[in-house]
PDB file of N, CA and C in Angstrom:
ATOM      1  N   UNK A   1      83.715 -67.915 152.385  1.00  0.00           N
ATOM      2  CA  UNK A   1      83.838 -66.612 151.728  1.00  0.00           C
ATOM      3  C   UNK A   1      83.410 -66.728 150.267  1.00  0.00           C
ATOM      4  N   UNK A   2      83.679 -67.493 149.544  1.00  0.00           N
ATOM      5  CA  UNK A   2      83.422 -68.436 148.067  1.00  0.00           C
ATOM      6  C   UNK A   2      82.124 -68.301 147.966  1.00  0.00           C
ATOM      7  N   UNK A   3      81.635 -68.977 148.935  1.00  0.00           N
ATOM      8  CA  UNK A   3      80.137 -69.616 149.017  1.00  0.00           C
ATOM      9  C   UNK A   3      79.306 -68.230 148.757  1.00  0.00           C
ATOM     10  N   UNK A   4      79.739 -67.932 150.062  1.00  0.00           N
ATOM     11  CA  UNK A   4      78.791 -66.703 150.596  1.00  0.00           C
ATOM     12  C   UNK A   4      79.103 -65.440 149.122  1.00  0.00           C
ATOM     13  N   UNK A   5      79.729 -65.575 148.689  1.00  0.00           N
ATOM     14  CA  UNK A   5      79.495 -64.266 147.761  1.00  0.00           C
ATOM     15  C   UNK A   5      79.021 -65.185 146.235  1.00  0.00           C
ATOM     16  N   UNK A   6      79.243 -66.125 145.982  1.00  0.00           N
ATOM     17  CA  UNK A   6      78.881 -66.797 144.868  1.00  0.00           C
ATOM     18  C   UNK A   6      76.860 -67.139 145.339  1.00  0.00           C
ATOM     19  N   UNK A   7      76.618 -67.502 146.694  1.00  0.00           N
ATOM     20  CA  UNK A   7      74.937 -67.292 146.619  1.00  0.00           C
ATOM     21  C   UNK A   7      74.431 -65.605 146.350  1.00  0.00           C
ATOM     22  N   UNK A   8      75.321 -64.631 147.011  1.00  0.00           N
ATOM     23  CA  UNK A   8      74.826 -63.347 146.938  1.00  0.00           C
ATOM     24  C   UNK A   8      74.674 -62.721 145.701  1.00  0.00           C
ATOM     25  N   UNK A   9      75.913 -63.307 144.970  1.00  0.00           N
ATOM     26  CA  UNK A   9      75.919 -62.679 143.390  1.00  0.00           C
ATOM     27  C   UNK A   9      74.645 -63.860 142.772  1.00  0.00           C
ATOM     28  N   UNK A  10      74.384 -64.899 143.060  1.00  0.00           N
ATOM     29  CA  UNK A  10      73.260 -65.378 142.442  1.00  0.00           C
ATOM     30  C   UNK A  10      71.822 -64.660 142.550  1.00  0.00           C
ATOM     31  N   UNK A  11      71.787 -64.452 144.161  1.00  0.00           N
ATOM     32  CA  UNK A  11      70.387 -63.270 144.600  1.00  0.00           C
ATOM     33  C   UNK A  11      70.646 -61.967 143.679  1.00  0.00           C
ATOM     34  N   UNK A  12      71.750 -61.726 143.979  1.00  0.00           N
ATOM     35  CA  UNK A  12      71.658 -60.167 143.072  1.00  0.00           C
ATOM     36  C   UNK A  12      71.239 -60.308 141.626  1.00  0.00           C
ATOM     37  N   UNK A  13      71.682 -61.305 141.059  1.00  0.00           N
ATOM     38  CA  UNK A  13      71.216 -61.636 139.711  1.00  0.00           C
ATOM     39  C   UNK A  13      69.924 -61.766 139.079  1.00  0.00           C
ATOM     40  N   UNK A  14      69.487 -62.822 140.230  1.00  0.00           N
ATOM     41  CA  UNK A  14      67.757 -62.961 139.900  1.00  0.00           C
ATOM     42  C   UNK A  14      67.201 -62.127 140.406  1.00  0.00           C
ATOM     43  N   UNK A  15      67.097 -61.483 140.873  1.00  0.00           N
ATOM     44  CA  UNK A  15      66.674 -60.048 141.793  1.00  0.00           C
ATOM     45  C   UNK A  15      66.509 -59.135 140.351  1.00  0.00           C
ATOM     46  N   UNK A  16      67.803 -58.926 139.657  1.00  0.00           N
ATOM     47  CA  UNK A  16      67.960 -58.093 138.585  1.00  0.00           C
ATOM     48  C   UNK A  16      66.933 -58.785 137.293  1.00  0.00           C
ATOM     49  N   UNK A  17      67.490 -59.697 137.068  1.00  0.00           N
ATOM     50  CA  UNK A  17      66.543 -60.380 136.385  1.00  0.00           C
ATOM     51  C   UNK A  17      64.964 -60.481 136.483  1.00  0.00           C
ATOM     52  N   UNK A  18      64.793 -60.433 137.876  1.00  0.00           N
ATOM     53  CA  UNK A  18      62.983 -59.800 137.759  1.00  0.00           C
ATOM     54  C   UNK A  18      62.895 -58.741 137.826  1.00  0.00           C
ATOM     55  N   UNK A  19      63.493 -57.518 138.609  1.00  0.00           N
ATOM     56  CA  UNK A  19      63.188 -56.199 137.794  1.00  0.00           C
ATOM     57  C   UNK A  19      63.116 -56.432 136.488  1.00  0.00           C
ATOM     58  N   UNK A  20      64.352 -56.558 135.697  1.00  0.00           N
ATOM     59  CA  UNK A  20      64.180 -56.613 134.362  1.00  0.00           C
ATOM     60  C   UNK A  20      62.668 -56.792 133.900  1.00  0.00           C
ATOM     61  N   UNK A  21      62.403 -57.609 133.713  1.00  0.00           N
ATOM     62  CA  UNK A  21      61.078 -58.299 133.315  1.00  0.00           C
ATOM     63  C   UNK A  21      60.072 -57.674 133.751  1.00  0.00           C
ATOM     64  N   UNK A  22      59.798 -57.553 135.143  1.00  0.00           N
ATOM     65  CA  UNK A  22      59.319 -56.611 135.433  1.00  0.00           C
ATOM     66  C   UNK A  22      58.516 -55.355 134.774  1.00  0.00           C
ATOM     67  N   UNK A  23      59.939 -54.182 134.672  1.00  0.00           N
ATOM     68  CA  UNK A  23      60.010 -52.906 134.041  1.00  0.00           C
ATOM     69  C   UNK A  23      59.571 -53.500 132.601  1.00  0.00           C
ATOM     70  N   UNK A  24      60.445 -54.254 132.008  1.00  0.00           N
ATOM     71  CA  UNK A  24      59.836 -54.363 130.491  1.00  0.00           C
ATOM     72  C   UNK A  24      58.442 -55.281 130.077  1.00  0.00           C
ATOM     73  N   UNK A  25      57.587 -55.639 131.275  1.00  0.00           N
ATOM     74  CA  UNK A  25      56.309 -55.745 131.229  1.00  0.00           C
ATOM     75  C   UNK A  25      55.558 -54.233 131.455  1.00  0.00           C
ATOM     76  N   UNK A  26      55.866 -53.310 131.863  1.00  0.00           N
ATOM     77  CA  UNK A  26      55.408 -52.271 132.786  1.00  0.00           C
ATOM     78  C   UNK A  26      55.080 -51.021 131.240  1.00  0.00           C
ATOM     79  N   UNK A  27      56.634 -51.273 130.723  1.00  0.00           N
ATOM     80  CA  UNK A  27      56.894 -50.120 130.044  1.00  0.00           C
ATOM     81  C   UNK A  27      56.132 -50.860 128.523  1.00  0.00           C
ATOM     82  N   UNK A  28      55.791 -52.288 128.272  1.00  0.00           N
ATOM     83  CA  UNK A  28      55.408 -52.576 126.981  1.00  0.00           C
ATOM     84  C   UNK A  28      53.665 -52.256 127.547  1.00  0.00           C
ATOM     85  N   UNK A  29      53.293 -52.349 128.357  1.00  0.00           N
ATOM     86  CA  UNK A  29      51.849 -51.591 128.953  1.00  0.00           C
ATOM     87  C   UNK A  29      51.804 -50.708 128.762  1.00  0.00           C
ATOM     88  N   UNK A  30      52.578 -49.721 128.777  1.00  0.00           N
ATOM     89  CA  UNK A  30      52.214 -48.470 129.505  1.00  0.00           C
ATOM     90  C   UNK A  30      52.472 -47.636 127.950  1.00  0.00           C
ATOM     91  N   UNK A  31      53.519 -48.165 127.078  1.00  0.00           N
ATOM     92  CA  UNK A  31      53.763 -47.902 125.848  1.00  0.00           C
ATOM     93  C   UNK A  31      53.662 -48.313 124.378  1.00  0.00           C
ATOM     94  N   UNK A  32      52.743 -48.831 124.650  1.00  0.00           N
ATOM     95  CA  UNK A  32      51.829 -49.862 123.921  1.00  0.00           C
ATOM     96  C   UNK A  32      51.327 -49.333 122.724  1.00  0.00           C
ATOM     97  N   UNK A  33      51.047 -47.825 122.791  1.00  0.00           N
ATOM     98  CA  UNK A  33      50.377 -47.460 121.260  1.00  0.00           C
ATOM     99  C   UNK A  33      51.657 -46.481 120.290  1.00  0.00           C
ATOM    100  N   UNK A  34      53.096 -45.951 122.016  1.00  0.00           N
ATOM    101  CA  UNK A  34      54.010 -45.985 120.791  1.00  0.00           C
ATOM    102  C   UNK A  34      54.570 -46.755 120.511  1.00  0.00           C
ATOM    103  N   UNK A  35      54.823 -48.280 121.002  1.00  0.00           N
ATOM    104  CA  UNK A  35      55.553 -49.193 120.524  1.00  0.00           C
ATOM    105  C   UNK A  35      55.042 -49.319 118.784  1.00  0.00           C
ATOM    106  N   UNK A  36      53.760 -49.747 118.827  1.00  0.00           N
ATOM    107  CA  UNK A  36      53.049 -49.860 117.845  1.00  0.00           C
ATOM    108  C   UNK A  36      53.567 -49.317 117.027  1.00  0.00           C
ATOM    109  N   UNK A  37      53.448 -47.791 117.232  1.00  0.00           N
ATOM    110  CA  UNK A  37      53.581 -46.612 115.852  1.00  0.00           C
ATOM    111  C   UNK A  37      54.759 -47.175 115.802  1.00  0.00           C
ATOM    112  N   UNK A  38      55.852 -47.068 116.461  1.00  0.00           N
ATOM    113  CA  UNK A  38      57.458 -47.251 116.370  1.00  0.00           C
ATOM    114  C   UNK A  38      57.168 -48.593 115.115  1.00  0.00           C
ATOM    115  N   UNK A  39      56.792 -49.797 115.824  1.00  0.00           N
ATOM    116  CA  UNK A  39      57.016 -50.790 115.006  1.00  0.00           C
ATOM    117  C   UNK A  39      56.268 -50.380 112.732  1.00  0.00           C
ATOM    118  N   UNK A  40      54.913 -49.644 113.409  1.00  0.00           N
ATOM    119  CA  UNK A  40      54.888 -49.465 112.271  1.00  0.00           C
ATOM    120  C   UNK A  40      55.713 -48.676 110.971  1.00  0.00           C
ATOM    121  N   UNK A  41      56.365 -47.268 111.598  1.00  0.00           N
ATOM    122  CA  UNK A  41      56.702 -46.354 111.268  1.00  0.00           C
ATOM    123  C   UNK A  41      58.011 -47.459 110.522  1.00  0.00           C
ATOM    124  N   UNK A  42      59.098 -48.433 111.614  1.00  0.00           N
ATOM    125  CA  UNK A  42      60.071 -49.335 111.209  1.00  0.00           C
ATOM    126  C   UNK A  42      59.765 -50.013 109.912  1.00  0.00           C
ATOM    127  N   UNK A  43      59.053 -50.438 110.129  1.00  0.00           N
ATOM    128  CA  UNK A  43      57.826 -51.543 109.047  1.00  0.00           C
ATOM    129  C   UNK A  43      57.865 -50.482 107.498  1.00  0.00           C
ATOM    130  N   UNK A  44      57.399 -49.417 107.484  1.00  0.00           N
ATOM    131  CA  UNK A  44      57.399 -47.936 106.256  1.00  0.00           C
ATOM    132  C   UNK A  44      58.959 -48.285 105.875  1.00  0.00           C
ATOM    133  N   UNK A  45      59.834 -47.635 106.984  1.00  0.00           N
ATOM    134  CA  UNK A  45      61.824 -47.564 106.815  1.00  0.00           C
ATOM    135  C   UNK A  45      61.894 -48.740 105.733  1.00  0.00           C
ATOM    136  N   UNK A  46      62.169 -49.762 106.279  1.00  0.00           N
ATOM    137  CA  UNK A  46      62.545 -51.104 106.015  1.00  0.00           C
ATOM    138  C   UNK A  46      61.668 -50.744 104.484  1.00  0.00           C
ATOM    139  N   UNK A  47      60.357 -51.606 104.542  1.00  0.00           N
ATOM    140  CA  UNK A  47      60.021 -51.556 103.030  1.00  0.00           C
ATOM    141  C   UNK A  47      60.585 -50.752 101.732  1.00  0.00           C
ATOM    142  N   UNK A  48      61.099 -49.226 102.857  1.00  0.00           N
ATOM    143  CA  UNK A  48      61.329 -48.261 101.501  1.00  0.00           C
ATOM    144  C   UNK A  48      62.788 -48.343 101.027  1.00  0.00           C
ATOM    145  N   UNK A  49      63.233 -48.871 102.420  1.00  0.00           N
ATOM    146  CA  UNK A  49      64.621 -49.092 102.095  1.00  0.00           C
ATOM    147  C   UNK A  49      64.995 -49.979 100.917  1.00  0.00           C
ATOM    148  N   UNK A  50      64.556 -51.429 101.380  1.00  0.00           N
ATOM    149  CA  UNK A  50      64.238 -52.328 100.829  1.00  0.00           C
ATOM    150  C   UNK A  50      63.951 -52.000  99.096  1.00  0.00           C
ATOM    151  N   UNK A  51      63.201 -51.234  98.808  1.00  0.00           N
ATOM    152  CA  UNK A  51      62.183 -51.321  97.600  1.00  0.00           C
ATOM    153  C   UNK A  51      63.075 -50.476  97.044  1.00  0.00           C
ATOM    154  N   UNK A  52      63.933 -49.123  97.748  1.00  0.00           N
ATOM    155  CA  UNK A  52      64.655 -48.344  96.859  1.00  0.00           C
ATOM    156  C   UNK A  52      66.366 -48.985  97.040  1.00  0.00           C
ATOM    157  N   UNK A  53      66.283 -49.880  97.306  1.00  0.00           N
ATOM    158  CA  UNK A  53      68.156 -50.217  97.332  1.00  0.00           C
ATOM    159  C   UNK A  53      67.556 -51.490  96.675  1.00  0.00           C
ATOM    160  N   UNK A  54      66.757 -52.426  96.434  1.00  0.00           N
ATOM    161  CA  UNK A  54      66.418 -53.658  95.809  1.00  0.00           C
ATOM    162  C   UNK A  54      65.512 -53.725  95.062  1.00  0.00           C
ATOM    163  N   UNK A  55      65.078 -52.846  93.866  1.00  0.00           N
ATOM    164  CA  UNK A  55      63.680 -52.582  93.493  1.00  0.00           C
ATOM    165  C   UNK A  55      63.977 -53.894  92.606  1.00  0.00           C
ATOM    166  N   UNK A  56      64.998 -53.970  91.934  1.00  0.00           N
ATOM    167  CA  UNK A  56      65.147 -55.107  90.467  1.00  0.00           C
ATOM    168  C   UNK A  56      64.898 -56.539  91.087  1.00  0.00           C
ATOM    169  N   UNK A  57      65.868 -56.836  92.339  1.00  0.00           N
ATOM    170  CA  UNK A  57      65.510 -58.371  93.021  1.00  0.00           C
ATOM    171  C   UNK A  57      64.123 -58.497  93.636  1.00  0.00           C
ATOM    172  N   UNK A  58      63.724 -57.646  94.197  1.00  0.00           N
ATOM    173  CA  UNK A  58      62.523 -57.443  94.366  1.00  0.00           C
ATOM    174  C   UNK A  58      61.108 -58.217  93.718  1.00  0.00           C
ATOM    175  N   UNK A  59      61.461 -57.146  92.490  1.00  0.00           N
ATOM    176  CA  UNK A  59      60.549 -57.407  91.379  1.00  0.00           C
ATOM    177  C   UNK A  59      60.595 -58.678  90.291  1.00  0.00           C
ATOM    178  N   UNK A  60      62.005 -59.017  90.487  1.00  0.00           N
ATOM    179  CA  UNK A  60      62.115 -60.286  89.590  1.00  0.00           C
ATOM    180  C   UNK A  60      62.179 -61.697  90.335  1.00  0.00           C
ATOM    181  N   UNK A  61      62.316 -61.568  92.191  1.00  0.00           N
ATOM    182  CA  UNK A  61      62.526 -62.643  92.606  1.00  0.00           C
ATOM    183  C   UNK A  61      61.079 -62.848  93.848  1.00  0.00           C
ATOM    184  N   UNK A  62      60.761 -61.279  94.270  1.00  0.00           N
ATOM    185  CA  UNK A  62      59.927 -61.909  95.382  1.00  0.00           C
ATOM    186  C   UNK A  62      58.288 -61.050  94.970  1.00  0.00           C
ATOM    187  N   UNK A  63      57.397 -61.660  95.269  1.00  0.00           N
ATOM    188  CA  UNK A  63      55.942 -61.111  94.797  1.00  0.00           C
ATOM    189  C   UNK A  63      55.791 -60.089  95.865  1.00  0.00           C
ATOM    190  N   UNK A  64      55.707 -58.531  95.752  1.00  0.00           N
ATOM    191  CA  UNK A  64      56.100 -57.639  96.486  1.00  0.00           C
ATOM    192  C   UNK A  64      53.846 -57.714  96.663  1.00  0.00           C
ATOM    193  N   UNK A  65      54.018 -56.963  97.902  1.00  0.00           N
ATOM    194  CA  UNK A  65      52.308 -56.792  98.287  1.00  0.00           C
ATOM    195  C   UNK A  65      52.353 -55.731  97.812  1.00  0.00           C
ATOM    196  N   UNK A  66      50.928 -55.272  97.530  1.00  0.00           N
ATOM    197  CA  UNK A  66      50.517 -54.124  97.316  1.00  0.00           C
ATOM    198  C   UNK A  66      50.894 -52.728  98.017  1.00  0.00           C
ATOM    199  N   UNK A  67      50.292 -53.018  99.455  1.00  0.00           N
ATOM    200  CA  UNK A  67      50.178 -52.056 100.908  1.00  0.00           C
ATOM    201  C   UNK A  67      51.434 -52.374 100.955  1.00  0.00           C
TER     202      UNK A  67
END
């Protein structure tokens, strides 16, 4: 009884585990130019955040880029 449900919950697992992977191969295909924007748009957040809550450490500790 042990056995038998400790292999089944293992199948169910890896089973889940390749969907997983799967779908999030499927959906980074298929969403590929909004991931992008997303990541870029994050990339804008962050910097501005960054630049307006840390402008002084910023400027006195790290060589900020231009872009």
């Amino acid at each position: 009884m042990n056995e038998q449900t400790l292999v089944y919950m293992i199948l169910v697992i890896r089973r889940s585990i390749s969907l997983m992977i799967m779908f999030m191969i499927m959906r980074m295909a298929m969403l590929h130019r909004t991931m992008g924007m997303f990541m870029i748009v994050g990339n804008y957040l962050y910097r501005g955040l960054t630049m307006s809550t840390r402008t002084t450490f910023a400027h006195n500790h790290l060589p900020m880029p231009t872009r």
